[in-house]
Protein backbone atom coordinates (compact mmCIF):
# COMPACT_ATOMS: atom_id res chain seq x y z
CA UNK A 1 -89.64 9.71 124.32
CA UNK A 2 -86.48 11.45 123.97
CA UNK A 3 -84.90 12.84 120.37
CA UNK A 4 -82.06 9.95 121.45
CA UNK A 5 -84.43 7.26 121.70
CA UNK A 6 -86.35 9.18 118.32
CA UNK A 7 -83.47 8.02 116.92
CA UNK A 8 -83.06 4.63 117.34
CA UNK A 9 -87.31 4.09 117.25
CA UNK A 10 -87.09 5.39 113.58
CA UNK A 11 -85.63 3.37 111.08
CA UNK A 12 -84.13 5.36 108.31
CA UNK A 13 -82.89 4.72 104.71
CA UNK A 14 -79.36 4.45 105.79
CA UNK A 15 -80.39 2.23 108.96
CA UNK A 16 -81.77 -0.43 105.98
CA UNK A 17 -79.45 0.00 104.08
CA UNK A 18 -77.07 -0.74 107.01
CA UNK A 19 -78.84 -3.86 108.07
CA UNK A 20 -78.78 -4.81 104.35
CA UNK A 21 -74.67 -4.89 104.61
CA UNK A 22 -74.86 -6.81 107.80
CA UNK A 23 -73.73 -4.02 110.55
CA UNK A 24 -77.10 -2.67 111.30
CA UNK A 25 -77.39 -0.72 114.76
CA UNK A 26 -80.34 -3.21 116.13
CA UNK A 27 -77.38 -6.01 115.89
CA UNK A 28 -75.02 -4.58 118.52
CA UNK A 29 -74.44 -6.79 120.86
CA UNK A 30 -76.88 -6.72 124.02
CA UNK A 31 -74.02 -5.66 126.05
CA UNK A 32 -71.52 -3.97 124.67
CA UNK A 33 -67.67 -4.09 125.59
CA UNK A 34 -66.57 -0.98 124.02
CA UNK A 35 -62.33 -1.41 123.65
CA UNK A 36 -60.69 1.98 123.07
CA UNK A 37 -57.86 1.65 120.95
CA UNK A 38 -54.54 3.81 120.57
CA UNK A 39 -52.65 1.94 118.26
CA UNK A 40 -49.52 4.15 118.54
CA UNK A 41 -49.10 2.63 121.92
CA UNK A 42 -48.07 -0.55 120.40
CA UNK A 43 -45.33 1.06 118.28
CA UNK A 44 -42.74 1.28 121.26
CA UNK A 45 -43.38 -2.33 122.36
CA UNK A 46 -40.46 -4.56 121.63
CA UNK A 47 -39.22 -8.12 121.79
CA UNK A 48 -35.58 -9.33 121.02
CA UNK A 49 -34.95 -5.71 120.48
CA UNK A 50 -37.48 -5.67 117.65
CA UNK A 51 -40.43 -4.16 117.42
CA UNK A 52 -43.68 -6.45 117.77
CA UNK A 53 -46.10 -4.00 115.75
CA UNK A 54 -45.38 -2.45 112.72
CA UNK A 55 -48.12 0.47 113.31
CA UNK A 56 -47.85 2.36 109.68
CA UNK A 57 -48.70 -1.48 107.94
CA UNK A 58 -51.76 -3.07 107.52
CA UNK A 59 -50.46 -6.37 109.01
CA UNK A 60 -49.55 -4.81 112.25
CA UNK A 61 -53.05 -2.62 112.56
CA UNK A 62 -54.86 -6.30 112.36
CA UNK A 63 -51.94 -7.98 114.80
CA UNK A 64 -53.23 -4.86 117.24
CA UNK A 65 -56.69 -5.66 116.55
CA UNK A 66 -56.40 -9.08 117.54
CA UNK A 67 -55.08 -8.69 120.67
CA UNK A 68 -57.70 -6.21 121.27
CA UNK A 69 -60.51 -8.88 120.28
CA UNK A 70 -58.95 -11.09 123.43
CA UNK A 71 -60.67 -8.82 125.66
CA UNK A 72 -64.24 -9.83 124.36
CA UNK A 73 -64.88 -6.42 122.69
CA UNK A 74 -67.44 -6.59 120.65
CA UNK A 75 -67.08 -2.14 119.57
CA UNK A 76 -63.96 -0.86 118.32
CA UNK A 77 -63.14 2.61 119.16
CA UNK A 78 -60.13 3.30 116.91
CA UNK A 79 -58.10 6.74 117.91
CA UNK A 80 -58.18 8.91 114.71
CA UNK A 81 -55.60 11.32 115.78
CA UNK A 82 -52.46 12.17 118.39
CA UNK A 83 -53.66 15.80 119.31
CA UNK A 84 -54.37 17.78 115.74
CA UNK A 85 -52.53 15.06 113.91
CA UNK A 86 -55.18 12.71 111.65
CA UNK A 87 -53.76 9.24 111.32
CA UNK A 88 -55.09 8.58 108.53
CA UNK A 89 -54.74 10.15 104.70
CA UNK A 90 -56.93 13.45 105.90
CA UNK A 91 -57.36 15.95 103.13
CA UNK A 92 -57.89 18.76 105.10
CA UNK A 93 -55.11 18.35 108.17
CA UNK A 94 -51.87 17.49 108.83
CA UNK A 95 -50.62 13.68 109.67
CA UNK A 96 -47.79 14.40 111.16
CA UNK A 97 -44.76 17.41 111.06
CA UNK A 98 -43.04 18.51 108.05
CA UNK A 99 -39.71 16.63 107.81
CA UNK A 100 -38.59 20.48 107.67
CA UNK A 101 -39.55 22.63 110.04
CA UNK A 102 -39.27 26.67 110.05
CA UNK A 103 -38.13 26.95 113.68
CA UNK A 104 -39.16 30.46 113.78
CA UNK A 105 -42.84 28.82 114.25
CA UNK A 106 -41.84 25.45 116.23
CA UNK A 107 -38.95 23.58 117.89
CA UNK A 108 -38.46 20.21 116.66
CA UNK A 109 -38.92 18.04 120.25
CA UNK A 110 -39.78 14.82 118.16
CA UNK A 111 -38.05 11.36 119.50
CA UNK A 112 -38.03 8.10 117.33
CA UNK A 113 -41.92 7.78 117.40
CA UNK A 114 -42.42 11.46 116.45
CA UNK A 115 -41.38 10.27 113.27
CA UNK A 116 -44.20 8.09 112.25
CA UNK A 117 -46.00 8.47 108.96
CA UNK A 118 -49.99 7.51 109.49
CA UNK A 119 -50.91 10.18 107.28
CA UNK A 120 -49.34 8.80 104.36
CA UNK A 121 -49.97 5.10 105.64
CA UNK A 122 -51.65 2.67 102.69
CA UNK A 123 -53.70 1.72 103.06
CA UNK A 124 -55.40 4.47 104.73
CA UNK A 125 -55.46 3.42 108.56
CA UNK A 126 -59.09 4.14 110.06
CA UNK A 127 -60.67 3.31 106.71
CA UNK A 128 -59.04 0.06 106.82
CA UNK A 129 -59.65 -0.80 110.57
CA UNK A 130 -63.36 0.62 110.16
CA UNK A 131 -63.47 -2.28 106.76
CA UNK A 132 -62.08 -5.16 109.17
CA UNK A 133 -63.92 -3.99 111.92
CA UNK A 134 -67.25 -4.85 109.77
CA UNK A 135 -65.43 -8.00 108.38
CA UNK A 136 -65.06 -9.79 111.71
CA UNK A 137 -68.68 -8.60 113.30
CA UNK A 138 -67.41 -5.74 115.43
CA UNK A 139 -68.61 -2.52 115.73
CA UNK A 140 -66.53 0.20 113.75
CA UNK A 141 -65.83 3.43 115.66
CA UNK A 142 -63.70 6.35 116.37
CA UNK A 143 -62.04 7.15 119.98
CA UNK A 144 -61.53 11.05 119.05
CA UNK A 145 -60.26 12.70 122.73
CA UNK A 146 -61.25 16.49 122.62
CA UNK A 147 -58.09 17.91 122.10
CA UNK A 148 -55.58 19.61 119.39
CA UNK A 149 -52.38 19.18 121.04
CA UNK A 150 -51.09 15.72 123.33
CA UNK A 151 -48.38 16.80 125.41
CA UNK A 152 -45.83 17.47 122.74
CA UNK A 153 -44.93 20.49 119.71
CA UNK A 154 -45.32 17.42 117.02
CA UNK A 155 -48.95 16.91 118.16
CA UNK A 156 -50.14 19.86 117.29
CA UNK A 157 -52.47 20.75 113.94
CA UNK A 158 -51.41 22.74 110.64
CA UNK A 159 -54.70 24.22 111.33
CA UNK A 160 -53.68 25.41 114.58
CA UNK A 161 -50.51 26.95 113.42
CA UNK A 162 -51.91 28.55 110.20
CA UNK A 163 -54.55 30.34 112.22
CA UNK A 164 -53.12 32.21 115.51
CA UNK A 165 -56.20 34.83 115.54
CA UNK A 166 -58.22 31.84 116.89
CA UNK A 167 -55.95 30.71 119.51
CA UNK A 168 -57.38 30.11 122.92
CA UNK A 169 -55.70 32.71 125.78
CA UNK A 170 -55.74 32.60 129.62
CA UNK A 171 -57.09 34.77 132.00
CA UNK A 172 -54.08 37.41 131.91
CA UNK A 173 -54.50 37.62 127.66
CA UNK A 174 -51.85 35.26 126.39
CA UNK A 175 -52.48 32.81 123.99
CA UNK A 176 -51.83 29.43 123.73
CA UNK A 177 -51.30 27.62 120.15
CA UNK A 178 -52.50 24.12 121.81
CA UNK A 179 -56.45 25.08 120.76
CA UNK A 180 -58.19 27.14 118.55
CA UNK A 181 -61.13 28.26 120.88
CA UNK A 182 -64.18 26.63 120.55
CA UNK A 183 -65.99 29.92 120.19
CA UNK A 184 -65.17 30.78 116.82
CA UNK A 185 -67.05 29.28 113.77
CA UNK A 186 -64.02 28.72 111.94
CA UNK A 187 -63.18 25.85 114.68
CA UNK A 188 -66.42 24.15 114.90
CA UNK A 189 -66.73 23.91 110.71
CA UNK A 190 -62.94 22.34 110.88
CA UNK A 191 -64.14 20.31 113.32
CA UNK A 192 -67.03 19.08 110.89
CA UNK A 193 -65.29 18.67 108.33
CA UNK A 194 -63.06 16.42 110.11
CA UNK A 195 -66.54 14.49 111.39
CA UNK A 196 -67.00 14.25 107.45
CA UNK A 197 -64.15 12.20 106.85
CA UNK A 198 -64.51 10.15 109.77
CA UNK A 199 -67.74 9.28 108.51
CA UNK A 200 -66.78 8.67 104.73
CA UNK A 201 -64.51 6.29 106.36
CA UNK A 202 -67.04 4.06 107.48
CA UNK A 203 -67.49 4.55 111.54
CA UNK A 204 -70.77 4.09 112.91
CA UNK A 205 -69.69 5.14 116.61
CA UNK A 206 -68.01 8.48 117.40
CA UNK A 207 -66.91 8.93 120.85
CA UNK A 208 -65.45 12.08 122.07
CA UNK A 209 -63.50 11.64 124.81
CA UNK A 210 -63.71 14.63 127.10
CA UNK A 211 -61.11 13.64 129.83
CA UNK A 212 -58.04 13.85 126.98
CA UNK A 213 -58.24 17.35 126.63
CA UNK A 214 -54.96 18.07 125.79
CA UNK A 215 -54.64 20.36 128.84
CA UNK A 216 -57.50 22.48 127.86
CA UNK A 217 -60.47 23.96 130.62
CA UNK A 218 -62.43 26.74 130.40
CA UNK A 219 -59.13 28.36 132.07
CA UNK A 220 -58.15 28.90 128.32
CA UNK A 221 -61.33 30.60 127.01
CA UNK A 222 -60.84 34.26 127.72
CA UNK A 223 -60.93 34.97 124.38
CA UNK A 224 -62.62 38.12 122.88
CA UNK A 225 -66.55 36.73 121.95
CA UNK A 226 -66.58 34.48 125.35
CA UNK A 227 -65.01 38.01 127.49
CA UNK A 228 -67.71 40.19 125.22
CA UNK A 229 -70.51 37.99 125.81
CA UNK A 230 -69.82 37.56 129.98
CA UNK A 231 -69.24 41.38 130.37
CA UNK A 232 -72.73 41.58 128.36
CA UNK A 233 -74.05 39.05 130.63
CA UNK A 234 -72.78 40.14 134.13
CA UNK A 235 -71.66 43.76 133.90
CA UNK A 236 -68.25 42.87 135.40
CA UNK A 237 -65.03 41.39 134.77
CA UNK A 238 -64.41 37.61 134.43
CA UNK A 239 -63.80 36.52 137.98
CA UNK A 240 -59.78 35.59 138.57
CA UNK A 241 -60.21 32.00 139.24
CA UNK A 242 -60.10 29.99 136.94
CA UNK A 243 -62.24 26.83 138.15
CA UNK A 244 -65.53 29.25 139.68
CA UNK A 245 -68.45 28.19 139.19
CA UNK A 246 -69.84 30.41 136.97
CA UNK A 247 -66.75 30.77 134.71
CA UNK A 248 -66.97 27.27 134.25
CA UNK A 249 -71.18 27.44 133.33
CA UNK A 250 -70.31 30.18 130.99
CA UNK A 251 -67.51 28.81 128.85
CA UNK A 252 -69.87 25.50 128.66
CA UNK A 253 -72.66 27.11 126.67
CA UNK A 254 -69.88 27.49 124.28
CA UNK A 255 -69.13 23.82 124.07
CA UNK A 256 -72.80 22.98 124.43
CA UNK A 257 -73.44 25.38 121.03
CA UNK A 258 -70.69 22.66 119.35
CA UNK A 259 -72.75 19.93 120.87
CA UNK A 260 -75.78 20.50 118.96
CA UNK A 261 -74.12 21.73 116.13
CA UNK A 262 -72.10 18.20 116.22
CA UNK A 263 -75.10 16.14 116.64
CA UNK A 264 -77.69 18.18 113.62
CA UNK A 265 -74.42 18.03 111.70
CA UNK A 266 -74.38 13.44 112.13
CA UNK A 267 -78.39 13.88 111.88
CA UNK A 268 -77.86 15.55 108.36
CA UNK A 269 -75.16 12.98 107.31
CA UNK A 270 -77.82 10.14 105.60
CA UNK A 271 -75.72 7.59 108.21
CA UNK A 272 -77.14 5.76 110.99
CA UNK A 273 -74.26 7.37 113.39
CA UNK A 274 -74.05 7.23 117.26
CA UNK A 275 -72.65 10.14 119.53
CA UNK A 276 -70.76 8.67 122.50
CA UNK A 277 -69.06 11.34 124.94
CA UNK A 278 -66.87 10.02 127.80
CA UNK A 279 -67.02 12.01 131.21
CA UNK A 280 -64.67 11.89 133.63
CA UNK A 281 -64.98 11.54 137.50
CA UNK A 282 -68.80 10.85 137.12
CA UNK A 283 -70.45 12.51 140.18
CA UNK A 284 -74.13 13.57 140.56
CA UNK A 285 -72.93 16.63 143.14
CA UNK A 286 -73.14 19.70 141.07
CA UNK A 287 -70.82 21.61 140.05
CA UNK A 288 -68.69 18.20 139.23
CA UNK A 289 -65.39 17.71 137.39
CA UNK A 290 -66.69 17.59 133.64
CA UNK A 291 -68.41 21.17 134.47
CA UNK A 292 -65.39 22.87 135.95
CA UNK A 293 -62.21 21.00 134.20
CA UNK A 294 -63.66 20.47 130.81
CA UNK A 295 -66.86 22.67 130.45
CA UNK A 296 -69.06 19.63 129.53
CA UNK A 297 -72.60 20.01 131.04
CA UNK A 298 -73.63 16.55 130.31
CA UNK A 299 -76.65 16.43 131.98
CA UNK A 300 -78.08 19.59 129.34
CA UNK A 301 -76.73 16.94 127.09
CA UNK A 302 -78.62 14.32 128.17
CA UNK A 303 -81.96 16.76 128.69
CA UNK A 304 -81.59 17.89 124.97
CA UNK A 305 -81.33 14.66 123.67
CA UNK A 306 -77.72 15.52 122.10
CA UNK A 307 -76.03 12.23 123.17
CA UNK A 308 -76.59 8.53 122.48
CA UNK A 309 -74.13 6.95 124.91
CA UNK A 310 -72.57 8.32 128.17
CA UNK A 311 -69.51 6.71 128.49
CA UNK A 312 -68.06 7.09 132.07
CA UNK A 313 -64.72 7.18 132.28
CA UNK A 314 -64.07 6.46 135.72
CA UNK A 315 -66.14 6.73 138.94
CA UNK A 316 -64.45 8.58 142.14
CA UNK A 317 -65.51 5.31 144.34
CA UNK A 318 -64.27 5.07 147.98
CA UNK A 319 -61.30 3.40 148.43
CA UNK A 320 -62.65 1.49 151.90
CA UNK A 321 -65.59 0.59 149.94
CA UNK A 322 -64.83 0.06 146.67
CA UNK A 323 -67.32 -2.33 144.70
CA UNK A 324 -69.92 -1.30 146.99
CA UNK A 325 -69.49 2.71 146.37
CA UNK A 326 -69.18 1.71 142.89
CA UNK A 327 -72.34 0.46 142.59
CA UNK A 328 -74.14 3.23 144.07
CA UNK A 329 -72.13 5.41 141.97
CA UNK A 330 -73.70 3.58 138.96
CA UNK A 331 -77.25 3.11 140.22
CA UNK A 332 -77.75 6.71 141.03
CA UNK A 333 -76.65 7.61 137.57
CA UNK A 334 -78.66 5.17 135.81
CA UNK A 335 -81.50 6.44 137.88
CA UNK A 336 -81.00 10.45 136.26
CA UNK A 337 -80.45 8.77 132.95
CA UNK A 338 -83.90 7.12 132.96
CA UNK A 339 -83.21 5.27 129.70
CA UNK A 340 -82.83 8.47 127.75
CA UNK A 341 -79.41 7.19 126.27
CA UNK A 342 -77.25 4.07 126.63
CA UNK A 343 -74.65 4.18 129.64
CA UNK A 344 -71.45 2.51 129.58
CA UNK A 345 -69.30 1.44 132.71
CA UNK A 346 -65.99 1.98 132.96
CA UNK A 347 -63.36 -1.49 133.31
CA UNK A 348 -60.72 0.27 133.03
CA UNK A 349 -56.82 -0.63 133.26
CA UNK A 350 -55.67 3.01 133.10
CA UNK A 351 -55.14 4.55 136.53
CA UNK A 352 -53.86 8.09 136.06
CA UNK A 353 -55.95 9.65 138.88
CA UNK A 354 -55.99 6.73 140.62
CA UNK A 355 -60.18 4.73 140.30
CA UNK A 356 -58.64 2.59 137.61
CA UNK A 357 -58.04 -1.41 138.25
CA UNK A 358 -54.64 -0.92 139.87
CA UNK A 359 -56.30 1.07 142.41
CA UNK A 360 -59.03 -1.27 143.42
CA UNK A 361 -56.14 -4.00 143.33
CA UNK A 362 -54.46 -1.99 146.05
CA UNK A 363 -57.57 -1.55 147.98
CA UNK A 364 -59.54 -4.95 147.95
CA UNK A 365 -55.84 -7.32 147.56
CA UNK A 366 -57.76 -9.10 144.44
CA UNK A 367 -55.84 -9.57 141.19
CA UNK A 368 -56.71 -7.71 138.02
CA UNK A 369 -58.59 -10.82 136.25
CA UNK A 370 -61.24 -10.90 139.69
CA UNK A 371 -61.59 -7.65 139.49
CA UNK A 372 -62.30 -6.95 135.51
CA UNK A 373 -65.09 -9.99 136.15
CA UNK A 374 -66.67 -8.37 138.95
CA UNK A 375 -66.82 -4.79 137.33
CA UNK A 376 -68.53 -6.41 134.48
CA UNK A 377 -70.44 -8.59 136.16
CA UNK A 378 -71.73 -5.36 138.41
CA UNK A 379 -72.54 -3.62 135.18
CA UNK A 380 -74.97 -5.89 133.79
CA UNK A 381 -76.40 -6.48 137.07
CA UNK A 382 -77.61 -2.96 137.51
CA UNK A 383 -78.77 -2.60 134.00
CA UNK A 384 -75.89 -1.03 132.35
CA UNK A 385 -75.70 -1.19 128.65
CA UNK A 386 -71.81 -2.30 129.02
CA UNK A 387 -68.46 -1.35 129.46
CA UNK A 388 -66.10 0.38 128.18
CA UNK A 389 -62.18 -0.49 127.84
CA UNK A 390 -59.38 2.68 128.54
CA UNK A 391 -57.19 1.84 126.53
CA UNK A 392 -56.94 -1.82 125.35
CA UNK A 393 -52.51 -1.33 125.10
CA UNK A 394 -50.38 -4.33 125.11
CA UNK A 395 -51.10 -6.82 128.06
CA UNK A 396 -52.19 -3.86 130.06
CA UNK A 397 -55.52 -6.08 130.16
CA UNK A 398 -53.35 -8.95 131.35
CA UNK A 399 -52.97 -12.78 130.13
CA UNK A 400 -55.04 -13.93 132.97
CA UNK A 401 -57.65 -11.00 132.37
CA UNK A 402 -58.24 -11.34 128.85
CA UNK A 403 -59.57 -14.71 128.34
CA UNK A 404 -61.92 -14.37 131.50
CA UNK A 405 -63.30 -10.77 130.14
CA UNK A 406 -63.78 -12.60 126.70
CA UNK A 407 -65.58 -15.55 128.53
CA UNK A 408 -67.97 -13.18 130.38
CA UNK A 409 -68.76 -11.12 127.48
CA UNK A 410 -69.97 -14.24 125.43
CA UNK A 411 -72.09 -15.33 128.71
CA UNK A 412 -73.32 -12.43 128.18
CA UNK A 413 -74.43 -11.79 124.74
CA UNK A 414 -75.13 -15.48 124.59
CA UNK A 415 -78.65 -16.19 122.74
């Protein structure tokens, strides 16, 4: 039996007292629809030239929530941050930009939504979703994408700009103030103690997304320990590409080391906590995607035990064979799992990339609603423990798609 299953075999004190409150792991449902949620997505929709959601309010957080529930989710994965940005009322980071900004350090890019106060939100935002979460039978979680920068100067962290010595660097020795490197101790405690008040919050799920990366790969790791330790290692220079093989191997050891650290760090907590990691482009040919892009040797992860859920962001199925390629996709990595964690499927609406629903729409002619049935329907089939939803935003999930997803995930979990 692996460590993962150890951990679910073993009732603890906080498991009991967990099932004592009413959210106790045993009671997930028996297949999971996991709904990742970005709530700042909502903010731009409008109607009438209004805006629908009120994101900084509690009122429009549950309004978001229940159009999320119309999918059938029965797991919340709320997003805790945009890049280094916490939003919610974090102690230890920033929420969002100073309202003044010493332009010697940043340029101010922010539009409209760059202006949005979650950190200073009441109530706090996560603790609040994680409390309603609990109060209508869902499972409370975090969606935290392993990043510390999203595309824009406003997304990245006071941590990140108050410590430059730990900025990642390329291959040619510049650095880059989108991530501290993952190498140095001081980023994996910050990390932690960012974990910490996640936890405190109340989430009993924390899934690191791996694909949202905010542009980072090992291609940003030649930092001094990573260089030191190859050079030790090989006797040579780092080799000048920036996807080989053994490059890529290297810099994951690194994010392995944060792994474990990560998961004794939720073993030491006194909570009943599970690790989900989401990896993109699933493929069982080595060296795959998640190895080269993102450093993530999941299948160590798996080995050691580290993980609880593999969430798969997307399959790379063939487009003249689409549900049937899927399938196999799925089989053959339930059959290297083995039951050693849970596996979710991916029913996904996103389709940067292309493998999302869009792109089996183009390649079988069905509408989204036939095809969301048949990827869960596919999942449970093959003994999947679910599915998961990227990203539940406004009516990307259509009208016609919701109520047949919520249908099928009742069937489903029925008693």
């Amino acid at each position: 039996m692996s460590a993962s299953m150890l951990r679910v075999a073993i009732p603890t004190a906080s498991a009991i007292l967990m099932a004592a409150m009413g959210f106790a792991q045993e009671d997930q449902a028996r297949f999971e629809v996991a709904a990742w949620v970005d709530h700042f997505d909502f903010a731009p929709v409008m109607r009438d030239g209004q805006p629908v959601f009120d994101t900084e309010t509690l009122g429009g957080c549950l309004a978001i929530l229940d159009h999320v529930q119309e999918t059938g989710a029965t797991t919340i994965l709320w997003r805790n941050c945009a890049g280094g940005n916490m939003r919610y009322q974090s102690a230890i980071e920033s929420g969002h930009l100073p309202d003044i900004l010493d332009k010697r350090r940043i340029a101010d890019t922010r539009g409209l939504l760059g202006w949005v106060r979650y950190g200073v939100a009441e109530p706090d935002i996560v603790r609040a979703m994680m409390d309603e979460c609990r109060e209508r039978g869902l499972v409370p979680g975090i969606h935290w994408p392993f990043e510390e920068s999203h595309g824009h100067l406003w997304t990245i962290s006071q941590f990140n700009f108050d410590h430059p010595e730990l900025w990642a660097r390329t291959v040619d020795g510049r650095p880059w103030c989108g991530r501290c490197s993952i190498a140095y101790e001081e980023t994996i405690e910050h990390k932690l103690a960012l974990v910490d008040e996640l936890l405190d919050r109340g989430a009993t799920r924390l899934f690191i997304d791996l694909y949202r990366s905010g542009a980072w790969s090992p291609a940003y790791e030649y930092v001094p320990p990573v260089l030191e330790a190859w050079r030790e290692r090989y006797v040579e220079d780092p080799p000048g590409s920036t996807t080989d093989e053994r490059w890529a191997r290297h810099v994951s050891g690194y994010v392995t080391a944060y792994m474990r650290r990560l998961r004794a760090h939720l073993d030491a907590s006194g909570r009943e906590v599970e690790l989900m990691v989401g990896v993109p482009a699933v493929s069982m040919v080595e060296p795959d995607y998640a190895l080269l892009h993102r450093g993530a040797d999941w299948r160590a992860w798996i080995d050691e035990g580290l993980i609880d859920t593999l969430v798969v962001n997307f399959f790379t199925w063939d487009a003249d064979r689409p549900f049937e390629s899927t399938r196999e996709l799925g089989r053959e990595l339930l059959d290297f799992v083995d039951g050693r964690c849970r596996v979710l499927w991916p029913v996904r609406a996103y389709d940067y990339g292309g493998y999302g629903m869009p792109s089996y729409s183009q390649a079988t002619g069905l509408p989204q609603d036939e095809i969301a049935v048949r990827l869960m329907q596919m999942a449970a089939e093959e003994g999947a423990d679910g599915v998961s939803l990227e990203c539940v935003d406004y009516r990307n999930y259509s009208d016609t798609t919701r109520p047949r997803m919520k249908a099928l995930s009742q069937q489903l979990n029925a008693p």
